[in-house]
PDB file of N, CA and C in Angstrom:
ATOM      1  N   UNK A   1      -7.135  -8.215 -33.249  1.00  0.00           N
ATOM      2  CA  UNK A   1      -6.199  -9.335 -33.226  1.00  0.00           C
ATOM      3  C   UNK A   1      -4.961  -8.995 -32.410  1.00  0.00           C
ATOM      4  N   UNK A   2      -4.751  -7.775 -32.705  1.00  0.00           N
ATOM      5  CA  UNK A   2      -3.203  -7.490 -31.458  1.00  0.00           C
ATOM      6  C   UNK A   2      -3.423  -7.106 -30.415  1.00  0.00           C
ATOM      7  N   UNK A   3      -5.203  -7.177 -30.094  1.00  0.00           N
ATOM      8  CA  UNK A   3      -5.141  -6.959 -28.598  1.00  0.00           C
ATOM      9  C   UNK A   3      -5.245  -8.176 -28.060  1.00  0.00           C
ATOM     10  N   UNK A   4      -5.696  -9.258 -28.732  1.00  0.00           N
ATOM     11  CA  UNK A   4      -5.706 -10.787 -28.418  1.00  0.00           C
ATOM     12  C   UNK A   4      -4.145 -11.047 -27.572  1.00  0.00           C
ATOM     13  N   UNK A   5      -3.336 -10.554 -28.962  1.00  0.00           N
ATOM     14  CA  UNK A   5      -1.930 -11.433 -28.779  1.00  0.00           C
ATOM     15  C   UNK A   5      -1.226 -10.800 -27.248  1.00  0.00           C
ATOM     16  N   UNK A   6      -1.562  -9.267 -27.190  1.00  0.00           N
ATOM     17  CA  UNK A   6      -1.227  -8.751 -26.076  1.00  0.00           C
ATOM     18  C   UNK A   6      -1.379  -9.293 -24.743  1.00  0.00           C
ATOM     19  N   UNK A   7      -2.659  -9.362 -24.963  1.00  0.00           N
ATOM     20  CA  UNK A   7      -3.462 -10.494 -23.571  1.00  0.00           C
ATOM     21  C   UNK A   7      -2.777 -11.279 -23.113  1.00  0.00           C
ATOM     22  N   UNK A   8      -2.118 -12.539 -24.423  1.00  0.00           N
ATOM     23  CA  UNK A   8      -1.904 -13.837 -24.229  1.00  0.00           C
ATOM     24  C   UNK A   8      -0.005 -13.519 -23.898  1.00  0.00           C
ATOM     25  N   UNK A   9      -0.107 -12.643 -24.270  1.00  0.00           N
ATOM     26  CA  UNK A   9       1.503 -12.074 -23.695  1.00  0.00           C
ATOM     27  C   UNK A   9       1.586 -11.825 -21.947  1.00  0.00           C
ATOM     28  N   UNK A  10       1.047 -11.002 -21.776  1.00  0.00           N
ATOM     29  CA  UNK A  10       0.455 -10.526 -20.525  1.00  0.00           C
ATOM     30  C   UNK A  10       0.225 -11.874 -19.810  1.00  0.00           C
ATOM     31  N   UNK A  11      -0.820 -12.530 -19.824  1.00  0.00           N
ATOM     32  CA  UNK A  11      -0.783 -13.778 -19.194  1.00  0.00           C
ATOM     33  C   UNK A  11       0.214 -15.037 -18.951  1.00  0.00           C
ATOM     34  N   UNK A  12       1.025 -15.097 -20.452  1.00  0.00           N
ATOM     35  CA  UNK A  12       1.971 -15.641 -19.875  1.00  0.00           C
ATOM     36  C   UNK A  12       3.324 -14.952 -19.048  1.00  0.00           C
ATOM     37  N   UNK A  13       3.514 -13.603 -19.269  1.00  0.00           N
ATOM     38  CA  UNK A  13       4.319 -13.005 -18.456  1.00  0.00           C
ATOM     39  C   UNK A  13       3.974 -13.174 -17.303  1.00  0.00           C
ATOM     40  N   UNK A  14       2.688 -13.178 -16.635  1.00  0.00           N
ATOM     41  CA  UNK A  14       2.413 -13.302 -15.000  1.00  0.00           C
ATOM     42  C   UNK A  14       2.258 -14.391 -14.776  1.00  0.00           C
ATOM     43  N   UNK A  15       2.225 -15.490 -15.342  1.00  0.00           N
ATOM     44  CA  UNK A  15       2.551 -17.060 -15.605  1.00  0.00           C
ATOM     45  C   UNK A  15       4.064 -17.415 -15.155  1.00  0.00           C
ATOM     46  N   UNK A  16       4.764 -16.952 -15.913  1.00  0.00           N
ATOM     47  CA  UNK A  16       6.411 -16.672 -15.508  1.00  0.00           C
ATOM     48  C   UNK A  16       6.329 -15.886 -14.268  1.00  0.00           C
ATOM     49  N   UNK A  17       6.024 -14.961 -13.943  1.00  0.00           N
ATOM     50  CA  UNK A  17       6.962 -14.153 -12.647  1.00  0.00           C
ATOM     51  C   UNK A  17       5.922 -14.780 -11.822  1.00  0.00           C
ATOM     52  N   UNK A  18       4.606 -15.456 -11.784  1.00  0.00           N
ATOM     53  CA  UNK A  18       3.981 -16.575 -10.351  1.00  0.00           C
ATOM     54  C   UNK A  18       4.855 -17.750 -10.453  1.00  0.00           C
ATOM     55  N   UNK A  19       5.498 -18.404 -11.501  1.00  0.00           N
ATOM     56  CA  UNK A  19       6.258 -19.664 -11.502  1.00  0.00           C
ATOM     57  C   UNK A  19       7.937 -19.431 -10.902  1.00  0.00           C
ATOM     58  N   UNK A  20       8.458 -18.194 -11.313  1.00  0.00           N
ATOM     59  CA  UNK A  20       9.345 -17.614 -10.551  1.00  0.00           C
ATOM     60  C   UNK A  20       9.216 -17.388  -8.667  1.00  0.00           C
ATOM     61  N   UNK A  21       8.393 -16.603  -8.622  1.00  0.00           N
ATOM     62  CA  UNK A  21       8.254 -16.219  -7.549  1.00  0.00           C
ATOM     63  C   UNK A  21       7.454 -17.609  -6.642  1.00  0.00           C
ATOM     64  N   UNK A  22       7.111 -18.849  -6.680  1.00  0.00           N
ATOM     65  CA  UNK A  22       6.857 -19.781  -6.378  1.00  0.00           C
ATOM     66  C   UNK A  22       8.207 -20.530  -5.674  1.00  0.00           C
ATOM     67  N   UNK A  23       8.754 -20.404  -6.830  1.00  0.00           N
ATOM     68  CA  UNK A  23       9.933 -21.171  -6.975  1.00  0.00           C
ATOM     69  C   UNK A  23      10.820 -20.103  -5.712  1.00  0.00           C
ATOM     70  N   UNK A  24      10.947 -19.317  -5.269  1.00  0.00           N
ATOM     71  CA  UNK A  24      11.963 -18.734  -4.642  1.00  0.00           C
ATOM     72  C   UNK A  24      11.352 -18.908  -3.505  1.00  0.00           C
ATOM     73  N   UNK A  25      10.394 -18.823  -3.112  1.00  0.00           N
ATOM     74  CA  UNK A  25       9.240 -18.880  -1.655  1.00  0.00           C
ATOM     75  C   UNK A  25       9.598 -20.373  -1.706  1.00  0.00           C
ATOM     76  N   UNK A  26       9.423 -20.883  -2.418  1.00  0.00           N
ATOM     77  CA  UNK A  26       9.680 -22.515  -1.524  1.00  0.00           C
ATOM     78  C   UNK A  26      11.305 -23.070  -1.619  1.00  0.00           C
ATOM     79  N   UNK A  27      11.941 -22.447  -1.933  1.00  0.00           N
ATOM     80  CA  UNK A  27      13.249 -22.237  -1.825  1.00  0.00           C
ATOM     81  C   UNK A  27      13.521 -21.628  -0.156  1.00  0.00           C
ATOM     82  N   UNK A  28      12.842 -20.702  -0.233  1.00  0.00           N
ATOM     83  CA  UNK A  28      12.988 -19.667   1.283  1.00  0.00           C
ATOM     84  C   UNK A  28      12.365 -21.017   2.580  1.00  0.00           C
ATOM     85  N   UNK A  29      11.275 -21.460   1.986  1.00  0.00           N
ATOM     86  CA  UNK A  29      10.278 -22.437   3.100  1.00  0.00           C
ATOM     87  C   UNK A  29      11.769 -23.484   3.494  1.00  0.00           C
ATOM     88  N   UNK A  30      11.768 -23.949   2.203  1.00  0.00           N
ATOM     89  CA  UNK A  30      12.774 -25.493   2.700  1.00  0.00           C
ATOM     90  C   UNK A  30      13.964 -25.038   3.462  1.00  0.00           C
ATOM     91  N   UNK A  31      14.053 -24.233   2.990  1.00  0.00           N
ATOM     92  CA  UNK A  31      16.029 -23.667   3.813  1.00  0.00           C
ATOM     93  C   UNK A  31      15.225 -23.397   5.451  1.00  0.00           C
ATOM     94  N   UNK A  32      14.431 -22.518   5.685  1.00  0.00           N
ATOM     95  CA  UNK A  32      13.915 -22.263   6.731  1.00  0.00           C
ATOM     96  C   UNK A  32      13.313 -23.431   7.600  1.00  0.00           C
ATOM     97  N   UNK A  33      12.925 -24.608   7.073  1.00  0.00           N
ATOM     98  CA  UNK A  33      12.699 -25.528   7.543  1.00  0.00           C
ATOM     99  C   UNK A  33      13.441 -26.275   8.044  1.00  0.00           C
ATOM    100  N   UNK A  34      14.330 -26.327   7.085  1.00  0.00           N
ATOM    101  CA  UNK A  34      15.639 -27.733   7.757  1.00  0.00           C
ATOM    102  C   UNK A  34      16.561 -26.633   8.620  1.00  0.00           C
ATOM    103  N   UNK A  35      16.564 -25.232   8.692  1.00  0.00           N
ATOM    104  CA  UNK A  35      17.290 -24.250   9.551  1.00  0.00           C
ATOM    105  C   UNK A  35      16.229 -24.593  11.097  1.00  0.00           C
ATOM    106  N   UNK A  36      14.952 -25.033  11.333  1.00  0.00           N
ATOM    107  CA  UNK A  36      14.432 -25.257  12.322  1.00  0.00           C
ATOM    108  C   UNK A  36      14.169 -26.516  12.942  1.00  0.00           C
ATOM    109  N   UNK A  37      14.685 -27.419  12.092  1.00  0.00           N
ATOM    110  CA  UNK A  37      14.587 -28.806  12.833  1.00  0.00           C
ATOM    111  C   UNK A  37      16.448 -29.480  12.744  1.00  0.00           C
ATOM    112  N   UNK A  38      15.841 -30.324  13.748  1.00  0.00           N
ATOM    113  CA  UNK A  38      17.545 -30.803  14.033  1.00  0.00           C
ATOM    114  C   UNK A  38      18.055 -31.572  13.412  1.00  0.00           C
ATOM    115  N   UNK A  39      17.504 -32.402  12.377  1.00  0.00           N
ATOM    116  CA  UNK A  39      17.838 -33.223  11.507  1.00  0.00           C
ATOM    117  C   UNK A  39      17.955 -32.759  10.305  1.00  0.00           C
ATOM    118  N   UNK A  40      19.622 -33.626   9.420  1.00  0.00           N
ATOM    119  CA  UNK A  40      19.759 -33.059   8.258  1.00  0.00           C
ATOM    120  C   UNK A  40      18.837 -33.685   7.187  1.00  0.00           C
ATOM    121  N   UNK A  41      17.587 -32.970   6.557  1.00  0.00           N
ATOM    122  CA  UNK A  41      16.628 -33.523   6.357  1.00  0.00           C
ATOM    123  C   UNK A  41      17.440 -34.035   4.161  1.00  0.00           C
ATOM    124  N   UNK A  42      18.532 -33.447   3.924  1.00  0.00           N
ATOM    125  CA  UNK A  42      18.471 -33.791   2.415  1.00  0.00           C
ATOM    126  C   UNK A  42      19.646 -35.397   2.442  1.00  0.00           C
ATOM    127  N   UNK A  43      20.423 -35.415   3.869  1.00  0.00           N
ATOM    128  CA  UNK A  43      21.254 -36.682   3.832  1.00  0.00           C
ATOM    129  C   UNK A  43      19.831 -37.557   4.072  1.00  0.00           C
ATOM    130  N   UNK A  44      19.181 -37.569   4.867  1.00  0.00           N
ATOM    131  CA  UNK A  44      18.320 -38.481   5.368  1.00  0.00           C
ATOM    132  C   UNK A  44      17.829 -38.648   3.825  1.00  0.00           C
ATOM    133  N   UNK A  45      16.766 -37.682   3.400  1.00  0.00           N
ATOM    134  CA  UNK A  45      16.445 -37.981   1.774  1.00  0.00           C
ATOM    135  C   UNK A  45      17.722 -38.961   0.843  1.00  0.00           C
ATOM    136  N   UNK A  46      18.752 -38.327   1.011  1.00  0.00           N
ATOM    137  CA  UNK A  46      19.839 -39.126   0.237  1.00  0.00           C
ATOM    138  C   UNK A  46      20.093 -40.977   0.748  1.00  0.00           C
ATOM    139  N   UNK A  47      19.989 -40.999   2.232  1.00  0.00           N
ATOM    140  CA  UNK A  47      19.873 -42.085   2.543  1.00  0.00           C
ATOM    141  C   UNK A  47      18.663 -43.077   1.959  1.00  0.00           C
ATOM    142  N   UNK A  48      17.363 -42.615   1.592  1.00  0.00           N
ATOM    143  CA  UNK A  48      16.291 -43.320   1.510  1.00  0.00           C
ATOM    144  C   UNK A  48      15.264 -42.996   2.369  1.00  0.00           C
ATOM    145  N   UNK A  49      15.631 -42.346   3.279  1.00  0.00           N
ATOM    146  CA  UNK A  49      14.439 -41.826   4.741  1.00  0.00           C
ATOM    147  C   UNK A  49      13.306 -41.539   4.511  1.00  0.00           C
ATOM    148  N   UNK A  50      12.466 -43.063   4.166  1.00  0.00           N
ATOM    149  CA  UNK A  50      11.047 -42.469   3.525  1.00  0.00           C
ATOM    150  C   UNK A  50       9.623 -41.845   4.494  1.00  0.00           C
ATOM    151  N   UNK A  51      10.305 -41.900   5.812  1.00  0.00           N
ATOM    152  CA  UNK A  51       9.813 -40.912   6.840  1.00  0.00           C
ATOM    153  C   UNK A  51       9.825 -39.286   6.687  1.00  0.00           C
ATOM    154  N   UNK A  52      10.995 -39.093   6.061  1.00  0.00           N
ATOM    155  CA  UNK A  52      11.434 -37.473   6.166  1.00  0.00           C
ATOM    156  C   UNK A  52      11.034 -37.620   4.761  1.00  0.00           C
ATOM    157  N   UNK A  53      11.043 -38.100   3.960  1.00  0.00           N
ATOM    158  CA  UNK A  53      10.309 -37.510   2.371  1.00  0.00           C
ATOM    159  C   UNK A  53       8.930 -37.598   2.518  1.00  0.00           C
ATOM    160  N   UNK A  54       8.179 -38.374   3.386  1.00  0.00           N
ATOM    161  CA  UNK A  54       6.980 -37.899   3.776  1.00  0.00           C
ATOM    162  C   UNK A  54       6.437 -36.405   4.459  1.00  0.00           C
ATOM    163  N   UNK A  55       7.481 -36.776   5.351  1.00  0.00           N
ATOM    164  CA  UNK A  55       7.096 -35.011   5.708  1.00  0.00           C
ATOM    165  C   UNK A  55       7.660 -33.952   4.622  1.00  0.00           C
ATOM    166  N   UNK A  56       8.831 -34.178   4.688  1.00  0.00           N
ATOM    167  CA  UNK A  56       8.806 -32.580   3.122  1.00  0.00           C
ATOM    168  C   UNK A  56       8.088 -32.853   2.019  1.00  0.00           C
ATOM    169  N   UNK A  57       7.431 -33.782   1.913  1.00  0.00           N
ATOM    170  CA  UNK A  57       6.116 -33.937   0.960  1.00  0.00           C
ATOM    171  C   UNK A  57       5.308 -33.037   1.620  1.00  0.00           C
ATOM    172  N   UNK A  58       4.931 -33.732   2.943  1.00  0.00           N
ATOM    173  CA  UNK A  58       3.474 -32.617   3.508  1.00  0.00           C
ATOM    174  C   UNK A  58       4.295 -31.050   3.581  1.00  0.00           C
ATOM    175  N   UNK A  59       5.122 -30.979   3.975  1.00  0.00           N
ATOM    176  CA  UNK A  59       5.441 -29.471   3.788  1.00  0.00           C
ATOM    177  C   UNK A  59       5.178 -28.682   2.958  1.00  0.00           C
ATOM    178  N   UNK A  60       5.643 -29.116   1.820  1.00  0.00           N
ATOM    179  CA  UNK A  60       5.563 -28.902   0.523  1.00  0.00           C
ATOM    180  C   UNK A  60       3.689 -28.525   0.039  1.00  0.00           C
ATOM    181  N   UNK A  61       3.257 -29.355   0.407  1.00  0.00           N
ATOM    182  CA  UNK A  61       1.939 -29.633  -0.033  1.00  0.00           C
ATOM    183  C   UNK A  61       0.828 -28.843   0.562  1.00  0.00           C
ATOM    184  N   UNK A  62       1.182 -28.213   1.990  1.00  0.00           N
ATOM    185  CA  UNK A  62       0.662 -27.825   2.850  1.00  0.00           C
ATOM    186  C   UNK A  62       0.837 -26.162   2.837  1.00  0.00           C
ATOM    187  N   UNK A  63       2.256 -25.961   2.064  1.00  0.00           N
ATOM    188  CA  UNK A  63       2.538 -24.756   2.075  1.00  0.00           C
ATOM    189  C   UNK A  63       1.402 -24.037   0.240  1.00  0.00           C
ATOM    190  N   UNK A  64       1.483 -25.333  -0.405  1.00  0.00           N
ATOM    191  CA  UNK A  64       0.773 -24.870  -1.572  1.00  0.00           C
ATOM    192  C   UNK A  64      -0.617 -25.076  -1.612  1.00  0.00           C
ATOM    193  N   UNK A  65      -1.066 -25.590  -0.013  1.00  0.00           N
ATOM    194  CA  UNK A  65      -2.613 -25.048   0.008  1.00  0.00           C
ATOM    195  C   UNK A  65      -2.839 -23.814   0.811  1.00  0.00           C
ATOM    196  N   UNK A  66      -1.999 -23.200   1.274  1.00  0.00           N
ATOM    197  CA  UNK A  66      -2.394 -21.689   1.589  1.00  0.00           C
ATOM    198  C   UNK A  66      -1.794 -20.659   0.648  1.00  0.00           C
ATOM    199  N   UNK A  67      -1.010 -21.026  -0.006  1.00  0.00           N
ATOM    200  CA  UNK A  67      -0.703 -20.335  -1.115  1.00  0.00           C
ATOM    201  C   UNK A  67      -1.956 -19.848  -2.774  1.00  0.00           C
ATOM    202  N   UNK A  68      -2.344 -21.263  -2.505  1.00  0.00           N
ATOM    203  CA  UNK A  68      -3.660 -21.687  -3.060  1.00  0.00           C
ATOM    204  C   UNK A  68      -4.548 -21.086  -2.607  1.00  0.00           C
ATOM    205  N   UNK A  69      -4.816 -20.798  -1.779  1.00  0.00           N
ATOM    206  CA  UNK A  69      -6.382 -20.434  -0.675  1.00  0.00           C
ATOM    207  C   UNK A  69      -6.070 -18.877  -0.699  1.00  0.00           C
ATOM    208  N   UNK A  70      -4.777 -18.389  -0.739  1.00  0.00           N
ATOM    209  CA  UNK A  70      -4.684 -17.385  -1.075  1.00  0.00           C
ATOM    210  C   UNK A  70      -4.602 -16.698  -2.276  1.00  0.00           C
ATOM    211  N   UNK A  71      -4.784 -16.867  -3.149  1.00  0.00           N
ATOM    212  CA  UNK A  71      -4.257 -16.572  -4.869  1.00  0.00           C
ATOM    213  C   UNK A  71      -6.213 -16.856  -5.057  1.00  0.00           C
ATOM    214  N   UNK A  72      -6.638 -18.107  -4.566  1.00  0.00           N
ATOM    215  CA  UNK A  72      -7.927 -18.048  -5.235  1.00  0.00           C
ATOM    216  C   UNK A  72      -9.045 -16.946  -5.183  1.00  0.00           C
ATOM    217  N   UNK A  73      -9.746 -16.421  -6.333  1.00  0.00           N
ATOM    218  CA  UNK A  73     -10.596 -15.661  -6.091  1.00  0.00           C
ATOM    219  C   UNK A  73     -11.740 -15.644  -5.014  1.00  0.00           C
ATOM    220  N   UNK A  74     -12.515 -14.362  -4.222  1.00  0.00           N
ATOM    221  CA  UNK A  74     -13.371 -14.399  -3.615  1.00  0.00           C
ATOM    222  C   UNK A  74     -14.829 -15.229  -3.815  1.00  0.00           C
ATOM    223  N   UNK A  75     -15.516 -15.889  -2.793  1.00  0.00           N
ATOM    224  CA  UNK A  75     -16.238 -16.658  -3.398  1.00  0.00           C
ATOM    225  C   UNK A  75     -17.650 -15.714  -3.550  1.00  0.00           C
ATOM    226  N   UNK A  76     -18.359 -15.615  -4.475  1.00  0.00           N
ATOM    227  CA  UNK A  76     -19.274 -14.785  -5.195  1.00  0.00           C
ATOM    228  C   UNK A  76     -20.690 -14.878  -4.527  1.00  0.00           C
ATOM    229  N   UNK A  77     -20.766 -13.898  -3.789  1.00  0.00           N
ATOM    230  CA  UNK A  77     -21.999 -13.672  -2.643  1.00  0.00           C
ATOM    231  C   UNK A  77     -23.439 -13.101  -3.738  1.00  0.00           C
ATOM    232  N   UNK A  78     -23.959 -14.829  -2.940  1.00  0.00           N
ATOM    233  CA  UNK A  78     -25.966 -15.004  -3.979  1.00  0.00           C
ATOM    234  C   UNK A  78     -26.617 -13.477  -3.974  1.00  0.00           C
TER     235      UNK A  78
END
């Protein structure tokens, strides 16, 4: 039984430091992003700019399918 609880400790600890460390990488992406394009992309958001919330949608989305593709396990050779 306390190796159960250990487990479920363990898992959520690397639960926390992947939800942490998520969180700071796309912190790093967005700053780096609007540092490479010429437009201030969070007034435009503040304005309504449902052009530029489309794209930092796909940014966003695009950055968490290689993040994804990377984290997922190897696929299991027949």
């Amino acid at each position: 039984m306390a190796l159960l609880l250990v487990d479920y400790l363990k898992a959520f600890g690397w639960g926390l430091v992947g939800a942490i460390t998520m969180a700071i990488s796309l912190w790093i992406l967005l700053k780096v992003f609007t540092w490479l394009t010429p437009v201030d992309e969070w007034e435009e958001l503040k304005k309504g700019n449902l052009g530029i919330a489309i794209i930092m949608a796909a940014v966003i989305i695009g950055f968490a399918i290689v993040v994804g593709s990377m984290v997922a396990p190897p696929p299991i050779a027949p």
